[in-house]
C-alpha atoms as a PDB file:
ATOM      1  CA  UNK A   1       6.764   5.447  46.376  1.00  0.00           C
ATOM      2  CA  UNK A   2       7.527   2.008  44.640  1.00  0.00           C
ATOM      3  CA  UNK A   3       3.607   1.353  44.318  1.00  0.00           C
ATOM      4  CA  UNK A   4       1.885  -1.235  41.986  1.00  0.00           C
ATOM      5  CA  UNK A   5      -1.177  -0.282  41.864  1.00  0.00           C
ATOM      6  CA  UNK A   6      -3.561  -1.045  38.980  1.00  0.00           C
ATOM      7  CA  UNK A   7      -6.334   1.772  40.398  1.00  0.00           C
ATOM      8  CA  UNK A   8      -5.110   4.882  41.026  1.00  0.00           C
ATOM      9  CA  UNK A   9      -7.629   6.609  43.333  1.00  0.00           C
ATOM     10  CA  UNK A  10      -9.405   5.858  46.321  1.00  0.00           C
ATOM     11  CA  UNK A  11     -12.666   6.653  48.186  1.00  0.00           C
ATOM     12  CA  UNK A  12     -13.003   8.005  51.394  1.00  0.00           C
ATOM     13  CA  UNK A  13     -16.577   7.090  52.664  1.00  0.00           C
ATOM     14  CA  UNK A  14     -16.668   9.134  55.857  1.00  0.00           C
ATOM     15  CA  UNK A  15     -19.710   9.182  57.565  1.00  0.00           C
ATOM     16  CA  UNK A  16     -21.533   9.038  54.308  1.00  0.00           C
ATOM     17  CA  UNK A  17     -23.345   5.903  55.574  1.00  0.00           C
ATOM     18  CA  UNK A  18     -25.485   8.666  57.791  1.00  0.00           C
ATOM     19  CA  UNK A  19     -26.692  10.791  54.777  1.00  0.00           C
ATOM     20  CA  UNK A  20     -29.355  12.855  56.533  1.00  0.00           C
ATOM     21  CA  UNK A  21     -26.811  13.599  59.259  1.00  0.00           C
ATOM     22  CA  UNK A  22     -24.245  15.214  56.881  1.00  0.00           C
ATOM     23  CA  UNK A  23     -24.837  18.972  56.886  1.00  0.00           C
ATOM     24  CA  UNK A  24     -25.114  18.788  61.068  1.00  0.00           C
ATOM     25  CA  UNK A  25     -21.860  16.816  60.633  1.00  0.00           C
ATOM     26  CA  UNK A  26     -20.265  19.300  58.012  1.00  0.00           C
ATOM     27  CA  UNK A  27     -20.823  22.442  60.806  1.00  0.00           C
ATOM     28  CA  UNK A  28     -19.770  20.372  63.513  1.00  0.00           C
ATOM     29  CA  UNK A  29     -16.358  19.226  61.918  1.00  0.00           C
ATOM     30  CA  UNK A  30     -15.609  23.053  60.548  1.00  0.00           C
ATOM     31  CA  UNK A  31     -16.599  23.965  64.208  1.00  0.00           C
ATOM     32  CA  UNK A  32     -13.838  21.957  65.696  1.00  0.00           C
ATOM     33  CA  UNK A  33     -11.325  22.764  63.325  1.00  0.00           C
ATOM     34  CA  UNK A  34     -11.708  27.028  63.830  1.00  0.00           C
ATOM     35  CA  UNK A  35     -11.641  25.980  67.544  1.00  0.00           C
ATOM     36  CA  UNK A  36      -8.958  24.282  67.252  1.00  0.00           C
ATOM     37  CA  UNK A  37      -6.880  25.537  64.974  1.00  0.00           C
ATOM     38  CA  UNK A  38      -7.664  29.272  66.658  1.00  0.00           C
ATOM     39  CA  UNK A  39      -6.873  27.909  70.262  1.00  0.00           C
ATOM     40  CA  UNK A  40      -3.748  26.509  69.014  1.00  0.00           C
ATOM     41  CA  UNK A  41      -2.183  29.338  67.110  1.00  0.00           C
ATOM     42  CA  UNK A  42      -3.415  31.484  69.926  1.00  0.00           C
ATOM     43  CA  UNK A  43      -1.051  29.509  72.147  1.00  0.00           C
ATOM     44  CA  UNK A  44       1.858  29.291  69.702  1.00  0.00           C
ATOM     45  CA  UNK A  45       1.669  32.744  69.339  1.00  0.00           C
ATOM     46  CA  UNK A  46       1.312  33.850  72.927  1.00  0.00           C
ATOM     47  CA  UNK A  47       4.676  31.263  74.409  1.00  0.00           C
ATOM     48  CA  UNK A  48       6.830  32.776  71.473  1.00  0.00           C
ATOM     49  CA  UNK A  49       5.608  36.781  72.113  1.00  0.00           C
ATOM     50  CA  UNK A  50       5.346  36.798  76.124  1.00  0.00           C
ATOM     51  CA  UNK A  51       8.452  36.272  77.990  1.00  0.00           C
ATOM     52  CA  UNK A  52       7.082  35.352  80.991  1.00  0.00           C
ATOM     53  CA  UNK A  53       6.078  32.137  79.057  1.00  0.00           C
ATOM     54  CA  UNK A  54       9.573  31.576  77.861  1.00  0.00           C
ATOM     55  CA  UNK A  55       9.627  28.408  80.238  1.00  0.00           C
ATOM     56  CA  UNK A  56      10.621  24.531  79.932  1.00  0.00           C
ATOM     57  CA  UNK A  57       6.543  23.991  80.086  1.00  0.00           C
ATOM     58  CA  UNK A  58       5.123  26.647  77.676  1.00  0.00           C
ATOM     59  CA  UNK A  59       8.249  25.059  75.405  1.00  0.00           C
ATOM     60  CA  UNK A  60       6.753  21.952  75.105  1.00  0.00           C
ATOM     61  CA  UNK A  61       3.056  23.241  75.463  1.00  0.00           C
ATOM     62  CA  UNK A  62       4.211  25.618  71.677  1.00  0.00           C
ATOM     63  CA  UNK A  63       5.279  22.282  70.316  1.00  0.00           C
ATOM     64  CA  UNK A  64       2.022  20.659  70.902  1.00  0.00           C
ATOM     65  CA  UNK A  65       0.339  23.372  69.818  1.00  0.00           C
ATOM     66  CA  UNK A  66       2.078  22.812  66.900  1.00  0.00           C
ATOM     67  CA  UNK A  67       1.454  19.285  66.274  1.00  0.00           C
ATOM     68  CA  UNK A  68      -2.183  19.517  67.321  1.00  0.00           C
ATOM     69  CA  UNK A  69      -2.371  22.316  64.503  1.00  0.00           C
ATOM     70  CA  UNK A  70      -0.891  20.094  61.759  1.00  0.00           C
ATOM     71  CA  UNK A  71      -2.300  17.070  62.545  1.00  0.00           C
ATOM     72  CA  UNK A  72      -6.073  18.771  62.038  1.00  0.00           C
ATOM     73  CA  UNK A  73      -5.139  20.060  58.993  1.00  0.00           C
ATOM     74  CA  UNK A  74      -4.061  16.703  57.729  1.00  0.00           C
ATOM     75  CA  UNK A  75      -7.232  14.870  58.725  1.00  0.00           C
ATOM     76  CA  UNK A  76      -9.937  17.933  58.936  1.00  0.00           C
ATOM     77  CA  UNK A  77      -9.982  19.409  55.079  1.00  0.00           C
ATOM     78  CA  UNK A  78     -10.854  16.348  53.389  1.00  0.00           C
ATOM     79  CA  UNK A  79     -13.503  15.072  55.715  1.00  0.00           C
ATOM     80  CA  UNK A  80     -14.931  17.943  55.505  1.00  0.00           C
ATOM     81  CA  UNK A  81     -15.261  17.788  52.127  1.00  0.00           C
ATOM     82  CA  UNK A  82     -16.640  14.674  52.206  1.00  0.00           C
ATOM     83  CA  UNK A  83     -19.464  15.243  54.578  1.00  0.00           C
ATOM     84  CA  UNK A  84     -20.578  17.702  51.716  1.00  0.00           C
ATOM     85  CA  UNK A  85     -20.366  15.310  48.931  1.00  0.00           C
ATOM     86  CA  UNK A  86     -20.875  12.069  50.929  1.00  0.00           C
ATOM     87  CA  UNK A  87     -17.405  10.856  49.772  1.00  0.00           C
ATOM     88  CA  UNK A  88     -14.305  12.195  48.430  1.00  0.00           C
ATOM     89  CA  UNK A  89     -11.560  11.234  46.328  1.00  0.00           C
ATOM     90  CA  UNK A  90      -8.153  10.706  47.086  1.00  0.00           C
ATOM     91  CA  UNK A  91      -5.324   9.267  45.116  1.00  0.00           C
ATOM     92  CA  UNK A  92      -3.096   5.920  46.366  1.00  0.00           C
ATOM     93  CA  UNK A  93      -0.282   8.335  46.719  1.00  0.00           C
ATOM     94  CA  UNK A  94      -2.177  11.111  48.253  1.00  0.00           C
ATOM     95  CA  UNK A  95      -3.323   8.088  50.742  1.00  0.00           C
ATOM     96  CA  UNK A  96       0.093   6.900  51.471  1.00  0.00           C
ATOM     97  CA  UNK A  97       1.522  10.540  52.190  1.00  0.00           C
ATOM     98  CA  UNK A  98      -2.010  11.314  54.378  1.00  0.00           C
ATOM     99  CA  UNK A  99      -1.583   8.693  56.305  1.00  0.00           C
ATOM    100  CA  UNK A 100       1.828   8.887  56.876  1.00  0.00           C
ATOM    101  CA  UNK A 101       2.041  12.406  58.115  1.00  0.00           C
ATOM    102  CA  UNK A 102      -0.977  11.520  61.037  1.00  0.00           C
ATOM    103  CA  UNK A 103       0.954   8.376  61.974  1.00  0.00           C
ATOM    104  CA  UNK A 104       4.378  10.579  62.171  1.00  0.00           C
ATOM    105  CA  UNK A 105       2.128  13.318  64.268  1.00  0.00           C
ATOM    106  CA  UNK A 106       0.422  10.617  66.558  1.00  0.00           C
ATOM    107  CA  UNK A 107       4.543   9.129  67.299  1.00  0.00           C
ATOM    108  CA  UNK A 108       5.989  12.305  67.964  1.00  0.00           C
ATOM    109  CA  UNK A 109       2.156  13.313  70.237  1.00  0.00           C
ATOM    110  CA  UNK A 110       2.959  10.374  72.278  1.00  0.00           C
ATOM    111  CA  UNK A 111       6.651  10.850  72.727  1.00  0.00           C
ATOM    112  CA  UNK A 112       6.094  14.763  73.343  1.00  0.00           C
ATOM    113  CA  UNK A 113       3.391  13.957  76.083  1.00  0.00           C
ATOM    114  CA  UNK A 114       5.941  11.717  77.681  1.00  0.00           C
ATOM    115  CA  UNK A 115       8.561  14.834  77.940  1.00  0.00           C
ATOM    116  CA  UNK A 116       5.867  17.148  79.044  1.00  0.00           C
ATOM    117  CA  UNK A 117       4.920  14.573  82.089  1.00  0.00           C
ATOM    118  CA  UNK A 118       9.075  14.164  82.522  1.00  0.00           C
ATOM    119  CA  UNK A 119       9.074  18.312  82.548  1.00  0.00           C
ATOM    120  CA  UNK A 120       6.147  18.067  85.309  1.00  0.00           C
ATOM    121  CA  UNK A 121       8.047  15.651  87.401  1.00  0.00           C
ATOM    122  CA  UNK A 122      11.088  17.205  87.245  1.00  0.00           C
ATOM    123  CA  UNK A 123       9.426  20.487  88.688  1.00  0.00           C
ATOM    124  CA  UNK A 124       6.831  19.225  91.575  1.00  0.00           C
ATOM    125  CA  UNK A 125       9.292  16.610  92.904  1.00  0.00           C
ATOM    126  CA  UNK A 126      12.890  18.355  91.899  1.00  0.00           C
ATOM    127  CA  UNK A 127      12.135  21.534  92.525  1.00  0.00           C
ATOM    128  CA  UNK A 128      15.985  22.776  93.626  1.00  0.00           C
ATOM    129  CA  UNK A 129      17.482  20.561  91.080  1.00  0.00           C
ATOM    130  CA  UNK A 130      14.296  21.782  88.151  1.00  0.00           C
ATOM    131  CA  UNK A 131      16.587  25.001  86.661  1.00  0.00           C
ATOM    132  CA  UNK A 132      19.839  23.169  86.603  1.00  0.00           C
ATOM    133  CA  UNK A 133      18.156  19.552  84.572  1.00  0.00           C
ATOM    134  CA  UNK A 134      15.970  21.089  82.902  1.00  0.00           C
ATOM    135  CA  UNK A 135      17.655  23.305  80.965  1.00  0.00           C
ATOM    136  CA  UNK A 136      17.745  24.684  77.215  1.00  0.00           C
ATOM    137  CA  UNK A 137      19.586  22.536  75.676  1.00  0.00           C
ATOM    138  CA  UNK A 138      17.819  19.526  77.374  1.00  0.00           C
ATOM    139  CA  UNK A 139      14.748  20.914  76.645  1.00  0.00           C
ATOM    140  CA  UNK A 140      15.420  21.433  72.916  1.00  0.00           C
ATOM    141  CA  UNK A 141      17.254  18.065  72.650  1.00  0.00           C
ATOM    142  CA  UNK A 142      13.954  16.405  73.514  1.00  0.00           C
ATOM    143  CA  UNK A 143      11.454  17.903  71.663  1.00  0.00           C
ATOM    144  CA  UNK A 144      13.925  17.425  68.476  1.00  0.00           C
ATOM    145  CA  UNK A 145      14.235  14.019  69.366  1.00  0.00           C
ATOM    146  CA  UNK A 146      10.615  13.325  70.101  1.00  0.00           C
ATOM    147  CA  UNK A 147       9.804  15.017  66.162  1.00  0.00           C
ATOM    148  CA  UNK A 148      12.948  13.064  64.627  1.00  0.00           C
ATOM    149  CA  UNK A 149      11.945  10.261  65.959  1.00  0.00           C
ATOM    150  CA  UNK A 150       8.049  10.215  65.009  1.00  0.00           C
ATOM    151  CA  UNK A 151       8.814  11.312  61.479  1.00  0.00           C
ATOM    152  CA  UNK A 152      11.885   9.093  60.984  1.00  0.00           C
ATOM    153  CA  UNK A 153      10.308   6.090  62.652  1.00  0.00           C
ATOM    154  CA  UNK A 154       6.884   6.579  60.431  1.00  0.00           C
ATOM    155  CA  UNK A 155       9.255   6.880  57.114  1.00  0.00           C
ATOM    156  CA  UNK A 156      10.843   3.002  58.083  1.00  0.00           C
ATOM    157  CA  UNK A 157       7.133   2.298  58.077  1.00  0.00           C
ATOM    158  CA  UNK A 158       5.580   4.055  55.356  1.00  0.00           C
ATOM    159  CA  UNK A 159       7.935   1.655  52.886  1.00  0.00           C
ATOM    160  CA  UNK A 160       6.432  -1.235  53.535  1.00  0.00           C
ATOM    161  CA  UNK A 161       2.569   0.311  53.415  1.00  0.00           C
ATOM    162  CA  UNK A 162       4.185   1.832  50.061  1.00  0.00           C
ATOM    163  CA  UNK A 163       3.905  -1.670  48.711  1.00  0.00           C
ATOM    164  CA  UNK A 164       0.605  -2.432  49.043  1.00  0.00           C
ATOM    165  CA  UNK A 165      -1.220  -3.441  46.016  1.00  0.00           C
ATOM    166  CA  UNK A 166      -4.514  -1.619  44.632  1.00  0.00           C
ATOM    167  CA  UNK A 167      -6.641  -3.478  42.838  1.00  0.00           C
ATOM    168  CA  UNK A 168      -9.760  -2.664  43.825  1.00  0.00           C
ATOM    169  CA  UNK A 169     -12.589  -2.372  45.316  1.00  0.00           C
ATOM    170  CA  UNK A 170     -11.859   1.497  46.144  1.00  0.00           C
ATOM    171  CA  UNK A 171     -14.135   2.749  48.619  1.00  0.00           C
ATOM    172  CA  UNK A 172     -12.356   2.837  52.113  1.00  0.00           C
ATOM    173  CA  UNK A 173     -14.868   2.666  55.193  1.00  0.00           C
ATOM    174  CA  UNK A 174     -13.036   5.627  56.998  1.00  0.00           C
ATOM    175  CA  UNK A 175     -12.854   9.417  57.267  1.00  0.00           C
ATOM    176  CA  UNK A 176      -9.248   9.223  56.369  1.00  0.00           C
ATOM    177  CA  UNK A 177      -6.203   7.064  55.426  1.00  0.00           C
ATOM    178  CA  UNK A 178      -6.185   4.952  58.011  1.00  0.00           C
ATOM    179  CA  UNK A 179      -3.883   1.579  57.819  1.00  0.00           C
ATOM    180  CA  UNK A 180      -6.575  -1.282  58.309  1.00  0.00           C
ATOM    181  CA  UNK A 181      -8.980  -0.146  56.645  1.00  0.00           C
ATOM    182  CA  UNK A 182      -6.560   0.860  53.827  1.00  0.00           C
ATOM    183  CA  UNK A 183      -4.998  -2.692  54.079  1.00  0.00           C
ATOM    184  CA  UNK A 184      -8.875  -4.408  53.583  1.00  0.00           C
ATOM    185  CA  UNK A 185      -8.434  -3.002  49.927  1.00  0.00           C
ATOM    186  CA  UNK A 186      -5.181  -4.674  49.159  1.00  0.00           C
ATOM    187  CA  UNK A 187      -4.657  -7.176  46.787  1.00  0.00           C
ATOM    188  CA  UNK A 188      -1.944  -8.804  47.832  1.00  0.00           C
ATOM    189  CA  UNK A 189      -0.740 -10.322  51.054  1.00  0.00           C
ATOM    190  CA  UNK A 190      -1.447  -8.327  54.259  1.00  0.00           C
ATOM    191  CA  UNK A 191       0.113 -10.345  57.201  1.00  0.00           C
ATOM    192  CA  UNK A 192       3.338  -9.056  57.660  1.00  0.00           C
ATOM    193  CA  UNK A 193       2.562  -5.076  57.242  1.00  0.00           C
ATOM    194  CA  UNK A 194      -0.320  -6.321  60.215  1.00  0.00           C
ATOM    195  CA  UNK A 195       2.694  -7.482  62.225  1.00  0.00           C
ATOM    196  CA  UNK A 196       4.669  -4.717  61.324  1.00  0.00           C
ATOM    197  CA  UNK A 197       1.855  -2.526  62.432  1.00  0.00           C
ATOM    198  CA  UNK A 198       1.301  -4.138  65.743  1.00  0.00           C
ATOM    199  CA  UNK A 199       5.154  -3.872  66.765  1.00  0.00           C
ATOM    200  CA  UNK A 200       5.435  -0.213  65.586  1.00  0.00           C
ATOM    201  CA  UNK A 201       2.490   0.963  67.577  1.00  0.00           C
ATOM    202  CA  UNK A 202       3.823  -0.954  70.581  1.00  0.00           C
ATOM    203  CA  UNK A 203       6.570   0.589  69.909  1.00  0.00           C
ATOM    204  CA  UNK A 204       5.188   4.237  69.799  1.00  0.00           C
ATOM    205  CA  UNK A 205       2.464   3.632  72.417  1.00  0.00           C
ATOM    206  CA  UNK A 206       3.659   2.126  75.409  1.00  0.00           C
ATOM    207  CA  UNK A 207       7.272   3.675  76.263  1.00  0.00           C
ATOM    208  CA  UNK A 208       6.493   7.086  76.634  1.00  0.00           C
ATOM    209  CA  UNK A 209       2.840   5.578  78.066  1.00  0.00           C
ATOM    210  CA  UNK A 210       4.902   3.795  80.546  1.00  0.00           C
ATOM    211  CA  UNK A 211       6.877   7.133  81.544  1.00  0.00           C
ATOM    212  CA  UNK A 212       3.832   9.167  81.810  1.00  0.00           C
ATOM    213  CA  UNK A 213       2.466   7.164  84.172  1.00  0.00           C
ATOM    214  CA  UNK A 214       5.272   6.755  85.978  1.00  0.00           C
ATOM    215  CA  UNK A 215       5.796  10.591  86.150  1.00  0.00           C
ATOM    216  CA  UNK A 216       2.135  11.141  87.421  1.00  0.00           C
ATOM    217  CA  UNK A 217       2.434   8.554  90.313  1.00  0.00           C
ATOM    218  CA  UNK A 218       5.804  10.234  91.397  1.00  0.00           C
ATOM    219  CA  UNK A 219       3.644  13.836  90.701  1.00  0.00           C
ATOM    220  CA  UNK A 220       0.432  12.440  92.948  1.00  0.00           C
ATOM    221  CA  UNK A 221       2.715  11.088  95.948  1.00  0.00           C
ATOM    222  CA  UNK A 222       5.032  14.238  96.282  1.00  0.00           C
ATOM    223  CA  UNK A 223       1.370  16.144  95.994  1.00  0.00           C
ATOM    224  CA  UNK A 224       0.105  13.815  99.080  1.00  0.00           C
ATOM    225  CA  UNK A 225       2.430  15.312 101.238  1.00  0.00           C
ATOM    226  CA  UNK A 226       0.939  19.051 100.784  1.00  0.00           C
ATOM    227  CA  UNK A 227      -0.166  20.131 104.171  1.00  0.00           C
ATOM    228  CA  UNK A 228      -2.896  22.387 102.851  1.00  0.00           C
ATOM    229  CA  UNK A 229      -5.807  20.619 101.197  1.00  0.00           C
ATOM    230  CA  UNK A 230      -6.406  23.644  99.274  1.00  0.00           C
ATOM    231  CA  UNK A 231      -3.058  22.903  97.707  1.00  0.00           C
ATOM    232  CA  UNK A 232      -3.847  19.319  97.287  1.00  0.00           C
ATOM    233  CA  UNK A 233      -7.382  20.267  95.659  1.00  0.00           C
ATOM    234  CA  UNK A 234      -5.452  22.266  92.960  1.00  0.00           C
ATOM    235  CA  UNK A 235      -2.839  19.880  92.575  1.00  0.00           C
ATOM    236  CA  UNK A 236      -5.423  17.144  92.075  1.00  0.00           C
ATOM    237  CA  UNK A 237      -7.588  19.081  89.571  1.00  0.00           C
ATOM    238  CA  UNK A 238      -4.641  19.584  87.397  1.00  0.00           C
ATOM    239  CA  UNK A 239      -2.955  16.408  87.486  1.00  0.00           C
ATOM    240  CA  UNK A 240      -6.365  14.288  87.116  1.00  0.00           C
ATOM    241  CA  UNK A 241      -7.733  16.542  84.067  1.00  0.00           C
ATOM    242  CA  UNK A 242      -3.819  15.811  82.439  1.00  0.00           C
ATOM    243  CA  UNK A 243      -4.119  11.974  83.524  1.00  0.00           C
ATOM    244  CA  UNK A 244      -8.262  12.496  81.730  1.00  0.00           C
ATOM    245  CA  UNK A 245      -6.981  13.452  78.238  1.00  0.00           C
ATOM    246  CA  UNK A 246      -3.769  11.387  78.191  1.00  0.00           C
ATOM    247  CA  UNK A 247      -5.673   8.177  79.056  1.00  0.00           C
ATOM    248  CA  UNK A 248      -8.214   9.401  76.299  1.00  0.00           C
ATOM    249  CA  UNK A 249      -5.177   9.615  73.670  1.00  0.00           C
ATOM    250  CA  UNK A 250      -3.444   6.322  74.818  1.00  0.00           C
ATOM    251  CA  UNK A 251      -6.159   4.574  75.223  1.00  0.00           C
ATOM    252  CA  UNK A 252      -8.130   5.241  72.131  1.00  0.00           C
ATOM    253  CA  UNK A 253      -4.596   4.614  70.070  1.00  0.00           C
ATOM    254  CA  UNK A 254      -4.080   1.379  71.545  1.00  0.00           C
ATOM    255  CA  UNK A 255      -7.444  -0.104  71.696  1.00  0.00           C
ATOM    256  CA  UNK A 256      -7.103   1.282  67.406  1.00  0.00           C
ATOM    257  CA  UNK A 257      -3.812  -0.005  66.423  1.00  0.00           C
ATOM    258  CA  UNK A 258      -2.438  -2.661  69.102  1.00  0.00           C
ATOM    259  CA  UNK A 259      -5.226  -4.679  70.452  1.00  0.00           C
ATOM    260  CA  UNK A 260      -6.045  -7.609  67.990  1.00  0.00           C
ATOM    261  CA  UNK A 261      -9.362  -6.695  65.607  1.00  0.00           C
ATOM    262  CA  UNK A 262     -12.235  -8.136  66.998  1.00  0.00           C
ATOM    263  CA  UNK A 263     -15.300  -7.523  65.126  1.00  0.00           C
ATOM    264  CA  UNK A 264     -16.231  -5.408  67.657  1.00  0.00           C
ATOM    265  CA  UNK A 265     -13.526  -3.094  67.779  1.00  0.00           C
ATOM    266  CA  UNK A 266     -13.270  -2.875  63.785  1.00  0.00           C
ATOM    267  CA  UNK A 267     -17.052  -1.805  64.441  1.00  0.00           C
ATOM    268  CA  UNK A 268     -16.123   1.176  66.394  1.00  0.00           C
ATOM    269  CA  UNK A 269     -12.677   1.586  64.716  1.00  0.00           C
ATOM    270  CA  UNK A 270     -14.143   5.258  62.941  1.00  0.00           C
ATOM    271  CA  UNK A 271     -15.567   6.235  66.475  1.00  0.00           C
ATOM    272  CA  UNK A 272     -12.183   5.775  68.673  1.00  0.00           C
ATOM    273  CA  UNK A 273     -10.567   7.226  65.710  1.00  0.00           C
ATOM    274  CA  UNK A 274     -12.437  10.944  66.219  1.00  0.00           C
ATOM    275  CA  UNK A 275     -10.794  10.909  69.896  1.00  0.00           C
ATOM    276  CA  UNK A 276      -6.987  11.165  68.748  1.00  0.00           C
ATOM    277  CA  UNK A 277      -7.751  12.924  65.691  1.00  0.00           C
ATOM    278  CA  UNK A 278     -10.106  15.843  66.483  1.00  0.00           C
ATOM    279  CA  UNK A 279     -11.234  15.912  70.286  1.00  0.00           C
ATOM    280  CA  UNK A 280      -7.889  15.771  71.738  1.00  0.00           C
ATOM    281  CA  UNK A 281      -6.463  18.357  69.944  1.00  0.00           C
ATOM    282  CA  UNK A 282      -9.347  19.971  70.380  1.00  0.00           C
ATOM    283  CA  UNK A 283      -9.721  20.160  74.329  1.00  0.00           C
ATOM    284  CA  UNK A 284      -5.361  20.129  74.668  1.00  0.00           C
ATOM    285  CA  UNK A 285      -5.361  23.972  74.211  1.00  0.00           C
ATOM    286  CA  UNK A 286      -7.902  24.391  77.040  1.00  0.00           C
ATOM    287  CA  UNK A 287      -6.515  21.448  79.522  1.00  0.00           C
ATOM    288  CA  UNK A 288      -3.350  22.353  79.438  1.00  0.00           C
ATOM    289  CA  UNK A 289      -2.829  26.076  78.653  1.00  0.00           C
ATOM    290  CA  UNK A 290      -5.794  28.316  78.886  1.00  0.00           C
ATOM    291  CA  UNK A 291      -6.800  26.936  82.040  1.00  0.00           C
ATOM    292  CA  UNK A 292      -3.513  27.984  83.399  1.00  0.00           C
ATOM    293  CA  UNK A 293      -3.234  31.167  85.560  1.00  0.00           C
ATOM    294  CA  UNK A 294       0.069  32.254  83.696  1.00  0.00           C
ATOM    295  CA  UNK A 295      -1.380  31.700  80.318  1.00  0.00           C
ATOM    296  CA  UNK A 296      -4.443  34.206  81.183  1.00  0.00           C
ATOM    297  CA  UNK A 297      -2.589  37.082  82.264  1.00  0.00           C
ATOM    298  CA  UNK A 298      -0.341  36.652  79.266  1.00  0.00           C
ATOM    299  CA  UNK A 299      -3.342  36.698  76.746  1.00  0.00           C
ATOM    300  CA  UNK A 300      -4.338  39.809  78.801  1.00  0.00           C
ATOM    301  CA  UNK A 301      -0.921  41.390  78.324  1.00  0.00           C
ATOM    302  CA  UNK A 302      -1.470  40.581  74.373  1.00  0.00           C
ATOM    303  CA  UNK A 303      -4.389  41.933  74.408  1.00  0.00           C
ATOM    304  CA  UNK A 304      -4.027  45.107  75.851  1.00  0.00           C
ATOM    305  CA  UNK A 305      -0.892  45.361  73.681  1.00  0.00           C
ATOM    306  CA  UNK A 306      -2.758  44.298  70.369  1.00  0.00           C
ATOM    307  CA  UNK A 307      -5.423  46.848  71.208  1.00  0.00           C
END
């Protein structure tokens, strides 16, 4: 990766600052990941076996499935192994390629949540028009481009964070590879890659923000003019527990990775970071998919069929 670096490993603290809290913290981690990781495979599995989920939605819904699954498994096996030892080792490289595969996952999250609330849109307030625009190849064309983007966009990136120079002290003051606290430990001059980082996540962050909330508003004033209030109820319920979990993700990100540091935020930096990186793909599987009428009676249908 073109690194000078004169140590070769690093330390990931975790939340070894909380010693007698790390066997409670151990169980609750490894609970999150079998939650999530079985949630999300359930779903992957159940939109590519049932074909009445073979829809624009449960598309997208598989692909975030997806990315929630990898991006656990990118963050969730070495904090977990640090909780047990109260720190855990990780080479510069190892670093680099951690923390570039999460910041790759988070870009293609946020552009992926965009097409979802696009997909949404599209449906509530086109619904004559839904079949013929959102079609296959549209469909496919934007998820590919919302992955090809994040992991191409993250690579441009990654180059100049490859450059960083390690020269000690090691111990980073996170539960993974994350940029500014990986930047603390560098030797040499930090300003520009802070720049760099700043336009990026603006970059990443407030686009597809800016079209998800611009999807929802359309969604919530087509779903004012429901005569039923039932209707609107439901409507309401679904849309606000979306709008919950997206501000969650956006928020959190932006408040990490855009806002300047204050001393403040770099104090809760490791907090905001367990939002994107374990709750929301924890609670995705059950906001979006399981609470879903369609998605029951398909895991019903597998069920039966399984047993």
């Amino acid at each position: 990766m073109g690194n000078q670096t004169t140590i070769a490993e690093l330390n990931l603290l975790g939340f070894g600052d909380v010693q007698h809290l790390q066997i409670p913290l151990f169980l609750l981690f490894l609970l999150i990941y079998i939650c999530t990781m079985s949630g999300n495979i359930l779903i992957i599995v159940l939109v590519i076996s049932e074909q009445q989920l073979h829809t624009p939605m449960y598309f997208f819904l598989g692909n975030l499935s997806c990315l929630d699954s990898f991006t656990v498994c990118t963050i969730l096996p070495k904090m977990l192994a640090g909780c047990l030892t109260g720190r855990s080792t990780i080479s510069v490289q190892g670093c680099i390629a951690q923390f570039y595969f999460f910041a790759s996952l988070a870009a293609v999250q946020c552009y992926l949540l965009a097409m979802m609330s696009y997909d949404r849109y599209l449906a509530i307030c086109k619904p004559l028009h839904y079949v013929s625009l959102m079609n296959t190849k549209l469909c496919f064309r934007l998820a590919a481009g919302s992955w090809i983007n994040g992991f191409i966009g993250m690579s441009i990136y990654i180059l100049l964070m490859s450059q960083l120079i390690f020269c000690g002290p090691k111990d980073i003051d996170h539960f993974f590879c994350d940029i500014a606290p990986v930047m603390k430990l560098s030797c040499g001059e930090t300003k520009t890659a802070e720049r760099v980082t700043t336009i990026f996540s603006s970059i990443f962050t407030f686009p597809p923000f800016t079209l998800t909330m611009t999807s929802y508003i359309f969604i919530i004033r087509n779903i004012m003019r429901i005569p039923s209030t039932t209707g609107k109820k439901k409507a309401f319920s679904t849309c606000s527990s979306h709008l919950i979990v997206v501000s969650i993700f956006y928020g959190t990100l932006v408040s990490v990775y855009v806002l300047p540091r204050t001393e403040r935020l770099k104090a809760l930096n490791k907090v905001l970071s367990v939002f994107y990186t374990l709750l929301t793909p924890l609670v995705n599987p059950l906001i979006y998919s399981l609470r879903n009428r369609e998605m029951r009676e398909a895991l019903r249908k597998f069920l039966k069929k399984s047993v």
